[in-house]
Protein backbone atom coordinates (compact mmCIF):
# COMPACT_ATOMS: atom_id res chain seq x y z
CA UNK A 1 0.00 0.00 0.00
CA UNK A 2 1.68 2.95 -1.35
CA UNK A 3 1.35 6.54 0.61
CA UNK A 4 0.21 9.46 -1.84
CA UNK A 5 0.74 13.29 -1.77
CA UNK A 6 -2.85 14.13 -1.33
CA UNK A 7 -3.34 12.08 1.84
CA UNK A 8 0.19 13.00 3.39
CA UNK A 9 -0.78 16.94 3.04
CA UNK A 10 -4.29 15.92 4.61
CA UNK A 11 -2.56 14.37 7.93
CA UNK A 12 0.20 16.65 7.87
CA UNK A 13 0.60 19.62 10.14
CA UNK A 14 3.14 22.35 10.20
CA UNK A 15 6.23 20.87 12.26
CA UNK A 16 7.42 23.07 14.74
CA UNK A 17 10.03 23.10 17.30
CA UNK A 18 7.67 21.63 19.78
CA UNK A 19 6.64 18.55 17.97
CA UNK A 20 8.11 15.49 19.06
CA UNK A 21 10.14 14.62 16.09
CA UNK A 22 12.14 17.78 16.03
CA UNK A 23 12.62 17.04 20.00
CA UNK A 24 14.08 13.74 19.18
CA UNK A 25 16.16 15.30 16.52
CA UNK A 26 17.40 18.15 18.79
CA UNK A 27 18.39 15.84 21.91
CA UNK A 28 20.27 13.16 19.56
CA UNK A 29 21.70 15.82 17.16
CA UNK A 30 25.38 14.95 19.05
CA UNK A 31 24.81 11.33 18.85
CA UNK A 32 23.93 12.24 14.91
CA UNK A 33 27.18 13.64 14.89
CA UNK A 34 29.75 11.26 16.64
CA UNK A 35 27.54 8.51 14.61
CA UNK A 36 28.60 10.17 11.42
CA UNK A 37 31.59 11.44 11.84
CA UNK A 38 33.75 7.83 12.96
CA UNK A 39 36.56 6.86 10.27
CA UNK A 40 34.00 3.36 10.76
CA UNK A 41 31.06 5.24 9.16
CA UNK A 42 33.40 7.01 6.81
CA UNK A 43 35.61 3.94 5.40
CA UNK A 44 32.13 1.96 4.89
CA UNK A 45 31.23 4.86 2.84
CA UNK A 46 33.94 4.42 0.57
CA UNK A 47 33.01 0.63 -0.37
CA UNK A 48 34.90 -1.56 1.74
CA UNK A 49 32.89 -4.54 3.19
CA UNK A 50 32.87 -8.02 2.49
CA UNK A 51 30.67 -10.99 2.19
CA UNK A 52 31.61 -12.18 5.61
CA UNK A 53 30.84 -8.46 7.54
CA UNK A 54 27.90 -8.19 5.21
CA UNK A 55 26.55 -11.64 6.27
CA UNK A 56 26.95 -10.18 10.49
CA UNK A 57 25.17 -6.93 9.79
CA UNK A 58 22.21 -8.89 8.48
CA UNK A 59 22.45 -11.56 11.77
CA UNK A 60 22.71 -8.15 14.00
CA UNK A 61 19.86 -6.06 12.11
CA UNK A 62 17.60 -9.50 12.06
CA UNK A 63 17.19 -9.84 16.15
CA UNK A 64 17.06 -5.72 16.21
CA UNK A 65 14.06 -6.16 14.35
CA UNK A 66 12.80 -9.11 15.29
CA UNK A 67 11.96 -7.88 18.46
CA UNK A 68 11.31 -4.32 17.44
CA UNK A 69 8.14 -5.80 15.33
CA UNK A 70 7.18 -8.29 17.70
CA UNK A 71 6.61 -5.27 20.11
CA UNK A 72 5.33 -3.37 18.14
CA UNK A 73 2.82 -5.97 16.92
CA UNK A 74 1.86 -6.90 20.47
CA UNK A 75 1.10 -3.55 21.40
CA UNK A 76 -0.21 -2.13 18.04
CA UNK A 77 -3.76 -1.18 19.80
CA UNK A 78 -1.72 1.12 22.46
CA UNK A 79 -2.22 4.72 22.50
CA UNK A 80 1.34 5.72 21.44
CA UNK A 81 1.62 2.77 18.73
CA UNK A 82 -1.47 2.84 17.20
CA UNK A 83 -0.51 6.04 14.75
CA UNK A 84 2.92 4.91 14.00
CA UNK A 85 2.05 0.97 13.46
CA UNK A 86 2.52 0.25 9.66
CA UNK A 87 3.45 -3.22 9.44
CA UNK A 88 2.97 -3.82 5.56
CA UNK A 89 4.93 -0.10 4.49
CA UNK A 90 7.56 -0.34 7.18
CA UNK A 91 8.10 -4.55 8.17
CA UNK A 92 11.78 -5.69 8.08
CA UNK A 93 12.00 -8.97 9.45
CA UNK A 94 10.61 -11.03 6.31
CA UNK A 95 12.91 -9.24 3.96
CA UNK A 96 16.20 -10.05 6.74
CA UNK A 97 14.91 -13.78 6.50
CA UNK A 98 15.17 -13.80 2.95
CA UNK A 99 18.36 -12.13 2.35
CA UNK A 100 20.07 -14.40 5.28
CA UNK A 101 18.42 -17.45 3.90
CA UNK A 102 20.23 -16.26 0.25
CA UNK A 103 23.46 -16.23 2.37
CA UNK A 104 23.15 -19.08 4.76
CA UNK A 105 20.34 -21.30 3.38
CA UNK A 106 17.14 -23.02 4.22
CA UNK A 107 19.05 -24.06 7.73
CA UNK A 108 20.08 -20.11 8.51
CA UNK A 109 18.73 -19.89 11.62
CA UNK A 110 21.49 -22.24 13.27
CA UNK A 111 24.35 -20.70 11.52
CA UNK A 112 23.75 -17.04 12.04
CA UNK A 113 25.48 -15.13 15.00
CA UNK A 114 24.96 -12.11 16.84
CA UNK A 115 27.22 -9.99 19.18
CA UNK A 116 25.91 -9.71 23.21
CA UNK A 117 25.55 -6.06 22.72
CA UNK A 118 22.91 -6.89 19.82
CA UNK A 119 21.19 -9.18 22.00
CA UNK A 120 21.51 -6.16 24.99
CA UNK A 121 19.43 -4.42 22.34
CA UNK A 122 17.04 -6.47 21.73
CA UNK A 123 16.38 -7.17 25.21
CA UNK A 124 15.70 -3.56 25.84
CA UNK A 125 13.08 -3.96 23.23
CA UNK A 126 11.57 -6.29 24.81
CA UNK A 127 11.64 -4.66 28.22
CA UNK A 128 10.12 -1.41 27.15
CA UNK A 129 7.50 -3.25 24.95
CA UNK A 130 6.18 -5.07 28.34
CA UNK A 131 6.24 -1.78 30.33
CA UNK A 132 6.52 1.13 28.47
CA UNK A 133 5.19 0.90 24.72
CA UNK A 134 5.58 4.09 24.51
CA UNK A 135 9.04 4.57 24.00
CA UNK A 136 8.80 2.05 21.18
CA UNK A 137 8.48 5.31 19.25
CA UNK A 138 11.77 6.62 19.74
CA UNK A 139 13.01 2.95 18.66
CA UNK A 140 10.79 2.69 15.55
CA UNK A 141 11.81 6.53 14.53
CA UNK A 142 14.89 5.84 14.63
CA UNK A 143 15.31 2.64 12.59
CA UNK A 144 13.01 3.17 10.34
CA UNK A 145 13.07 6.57 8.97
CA UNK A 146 16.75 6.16 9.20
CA UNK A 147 16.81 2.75 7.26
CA UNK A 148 14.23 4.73 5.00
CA UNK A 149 16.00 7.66 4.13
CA UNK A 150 19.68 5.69 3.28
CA UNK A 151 17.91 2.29 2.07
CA UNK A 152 18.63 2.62 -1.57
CA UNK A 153 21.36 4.32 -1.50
CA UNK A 154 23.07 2.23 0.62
CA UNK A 155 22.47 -0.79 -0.85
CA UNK A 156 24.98 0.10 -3.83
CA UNK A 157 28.26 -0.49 -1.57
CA UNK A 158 26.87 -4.31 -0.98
CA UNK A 159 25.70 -4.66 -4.38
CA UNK A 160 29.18 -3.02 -5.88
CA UNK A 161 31.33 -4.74 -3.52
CA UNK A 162 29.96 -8.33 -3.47
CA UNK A 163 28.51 -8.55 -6.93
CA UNK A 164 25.01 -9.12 -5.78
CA UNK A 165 22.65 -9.01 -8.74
CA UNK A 166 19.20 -8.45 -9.28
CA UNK A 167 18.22 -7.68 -6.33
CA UNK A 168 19.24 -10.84 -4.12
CA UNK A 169 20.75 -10.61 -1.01
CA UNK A 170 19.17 -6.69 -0.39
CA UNK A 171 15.93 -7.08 0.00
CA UNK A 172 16.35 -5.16 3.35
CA UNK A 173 17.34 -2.25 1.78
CA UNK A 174 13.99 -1.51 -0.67
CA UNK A 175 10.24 -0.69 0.70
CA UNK A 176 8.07 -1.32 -2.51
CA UNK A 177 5.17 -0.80 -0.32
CA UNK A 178 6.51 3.20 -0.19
CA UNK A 179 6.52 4.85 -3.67
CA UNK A 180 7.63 8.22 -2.19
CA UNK A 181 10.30 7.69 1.06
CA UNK A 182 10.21 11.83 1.23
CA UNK A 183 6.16 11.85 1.69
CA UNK A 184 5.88 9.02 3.67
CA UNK A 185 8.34 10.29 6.04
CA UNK A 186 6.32 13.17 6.64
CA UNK A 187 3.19 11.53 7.05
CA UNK A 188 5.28 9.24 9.70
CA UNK A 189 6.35 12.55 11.56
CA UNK A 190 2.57 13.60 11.38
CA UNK A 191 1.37 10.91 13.00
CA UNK A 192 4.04 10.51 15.78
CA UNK A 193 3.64 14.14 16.33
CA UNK A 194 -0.25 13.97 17.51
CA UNK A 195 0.71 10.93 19.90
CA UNK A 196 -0.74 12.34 23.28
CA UNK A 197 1.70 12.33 26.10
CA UNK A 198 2.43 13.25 29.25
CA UNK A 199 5.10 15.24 30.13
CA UNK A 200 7.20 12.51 32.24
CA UNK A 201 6.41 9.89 29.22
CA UNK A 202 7.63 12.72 26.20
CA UNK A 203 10.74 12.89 28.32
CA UNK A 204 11.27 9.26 28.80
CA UNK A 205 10.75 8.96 24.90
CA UNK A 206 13.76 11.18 24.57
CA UNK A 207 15.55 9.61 26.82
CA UNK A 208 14.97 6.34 25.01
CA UNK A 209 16.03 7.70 21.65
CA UNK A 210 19.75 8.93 22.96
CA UNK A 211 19.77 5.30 24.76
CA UNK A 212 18.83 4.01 21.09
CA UNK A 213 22.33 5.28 19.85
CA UNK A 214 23.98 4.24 22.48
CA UNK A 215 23.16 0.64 22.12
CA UNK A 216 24.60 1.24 18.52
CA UNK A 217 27.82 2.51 20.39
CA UNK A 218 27.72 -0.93 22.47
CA UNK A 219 27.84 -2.50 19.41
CA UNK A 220 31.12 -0.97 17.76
CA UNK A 221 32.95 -1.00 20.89
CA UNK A 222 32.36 -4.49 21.53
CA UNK A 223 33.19 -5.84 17.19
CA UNK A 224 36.17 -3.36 18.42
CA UNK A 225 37.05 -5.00 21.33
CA UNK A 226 37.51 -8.31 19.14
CA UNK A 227 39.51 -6.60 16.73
CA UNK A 228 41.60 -6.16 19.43
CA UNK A 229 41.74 -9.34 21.10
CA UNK A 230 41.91 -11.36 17.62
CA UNK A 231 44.96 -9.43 16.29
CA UNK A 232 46.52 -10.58 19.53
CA UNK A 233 45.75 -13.64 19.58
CA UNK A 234 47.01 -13.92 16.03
CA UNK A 235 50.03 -12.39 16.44
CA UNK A 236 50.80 -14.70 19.72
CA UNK A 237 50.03 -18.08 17.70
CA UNK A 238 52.38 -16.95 14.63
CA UNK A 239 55.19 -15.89 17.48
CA UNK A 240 54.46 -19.68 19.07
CA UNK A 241 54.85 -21.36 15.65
CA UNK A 242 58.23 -19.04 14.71
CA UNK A 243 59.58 -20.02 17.78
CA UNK A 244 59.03 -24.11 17.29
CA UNK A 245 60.85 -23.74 13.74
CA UNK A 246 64.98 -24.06 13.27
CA UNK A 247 66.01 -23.04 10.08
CA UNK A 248 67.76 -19.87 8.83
CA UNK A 249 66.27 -17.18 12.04
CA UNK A 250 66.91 -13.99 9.75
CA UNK A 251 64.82 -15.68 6.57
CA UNK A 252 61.80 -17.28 9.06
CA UNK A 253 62.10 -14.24 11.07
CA UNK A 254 61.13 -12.05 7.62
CA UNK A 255 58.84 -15.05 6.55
CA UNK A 256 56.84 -15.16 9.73
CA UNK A 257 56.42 -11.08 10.10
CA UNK A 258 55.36 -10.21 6.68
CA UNK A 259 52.53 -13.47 6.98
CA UNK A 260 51.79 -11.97 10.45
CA UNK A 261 51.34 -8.60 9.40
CA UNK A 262 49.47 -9.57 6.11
CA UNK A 263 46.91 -11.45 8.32
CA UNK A 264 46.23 -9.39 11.03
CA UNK A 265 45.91 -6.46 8.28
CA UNK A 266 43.30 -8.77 6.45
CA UNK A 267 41.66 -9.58 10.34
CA UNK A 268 41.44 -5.95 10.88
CA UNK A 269 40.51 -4.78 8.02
CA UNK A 270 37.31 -7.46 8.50
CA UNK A 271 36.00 -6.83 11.50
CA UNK A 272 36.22 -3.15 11.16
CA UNK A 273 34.20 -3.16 8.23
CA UNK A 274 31.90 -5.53 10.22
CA UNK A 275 31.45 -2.21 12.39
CA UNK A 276 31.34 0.15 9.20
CA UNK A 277 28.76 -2.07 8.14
CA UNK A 278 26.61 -2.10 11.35
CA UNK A 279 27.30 1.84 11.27
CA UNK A 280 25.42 2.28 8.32
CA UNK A 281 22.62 -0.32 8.77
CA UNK A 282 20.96 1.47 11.56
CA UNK A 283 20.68 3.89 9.41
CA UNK A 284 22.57 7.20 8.15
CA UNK A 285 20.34 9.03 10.75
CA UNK A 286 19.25 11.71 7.82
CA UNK A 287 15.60 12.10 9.34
């Protein structure tokens, strides 16, 4: 079900500072900031991902919304979802199954993994969905209209990189349901605008959209973290099996640090495009 102009300017009212999108936008316009301005975010922007970090970002953004739309189903009568609910324009999870069953098969629920700061995520979801639908809002404004407003564009670096053709493999990345992303977005800000709140639940929404970010933070720091720990442990098993070998020290000594240094350069360049990759699939943040 596509959203036309003449129904968008018939919900739409004039946006002012007040409303609660441009309140979400003003109180996560740092996070907007250190988001976009990480050499992660920028070196994914130049092309560099592989199959392997572009397999993770679809495990990751599969439980994200998973249990975003399982919330948001569940509570789709409530006050604060009810105007924002649109299952058939919006849904992600079907399209993540069928892009991870492209990459993993029929079986790709056993083979996928997903970080613990992911599953922190998700379980905050889940949490909020039980006692406080409302700040679903800040979640579902922030993935979607984020995921909305980069989709297409975005799904060039996969397609460029990998050689994914028609289509397969980025089926997250399209909403054919939306024939206009630009109007639909502001019939989405329409709607989430007239959501009636009080004042300590408009400033818990807030609240929950900075903590949305910083779950995304959780999630570099810790794909960081194993950058980290797997160069070491890389470098410490290539010392161990330099040490166990006798011939010529100089030549094995060049041998060993040019392999070491070529694999831990290939092991870091991986996982930090795993992070570049995760960067940009929650979204550009251009609301």
């Amino acid at each position: 079900m596509g959203v036309d102009k003449q129904k968008v300017e018939t919900e739409k009212s004039q946006i002012t500072d007040c409303d609660l999108s441009e309140k979400i936008k003003t109180v996560t316009k740092e996070s907007h900031v250190r988001a976009n301005s990480t050499e992660l975010m920028q070196a994914f922007q130049r092309g560099n991902i592989t199959l392997m970090q572009y397999k993770l970002l679809l495990c990751s953004l599969y439980k994200i919304y998973e249990a975003l739309e399982e919330e948001l189903d569940r509570n789709a009568s409530h006050d604060s979802v009810a105007p924002i609910y649109f299952p058939q324009e919006l849904g992600r999870t079907e399209t993540l199954k069928k892009d991870l069953e492209h990459f993993y098969g029929q079986d790709w629920q056993e083979k996928i993994f997903v970080p613990a700061s992911t599953l922190r995520y998700t379980q905050r979801l889940r949490e909020i969905g039980s006692k406080h639908p409302e700040y679903l809002v800040a979640h579902a404004y922030t993935r979607y209209l984020g995921d909305l407003s980069g989709g297409q564009v975005l799904s060039r670096v996969p397609q460029r990189s990998l050689g994914l053709k028609n289509g397969e493999g980025l089926a997250f990345f399209f909403f054919p349901a939306i024939s206009s992303p630009n109007l639909f977005k502001q019939l989405y800000r329409s709607r989430m605008n007239s959501i009636e709140l009080t004042e300590t639940q408009r400033e818990g929404v807030l609240e929950e959209a900075i903590r949305a970010f910083e779950f995304n933070v959780q999630v570099f720091d810790e794909l960081q973290n194993l950058v980290s720990i797997s160069e070491k442990n890389e470098l410490r098993q290539r010392h161990k099996a330099h040490n166990l070998k006798t011939p010529d020290v100089r030549v094995s000594q060049s041998s060993e640090l040019s392999s070491s240094l070529t694999s831990t350069s290939q092991l870091l360049r991986m996982l930090l495009g795993v992070c570049l990759a995760l960067a940009v699939g929650i979204g550009i943040y251009v609301f």
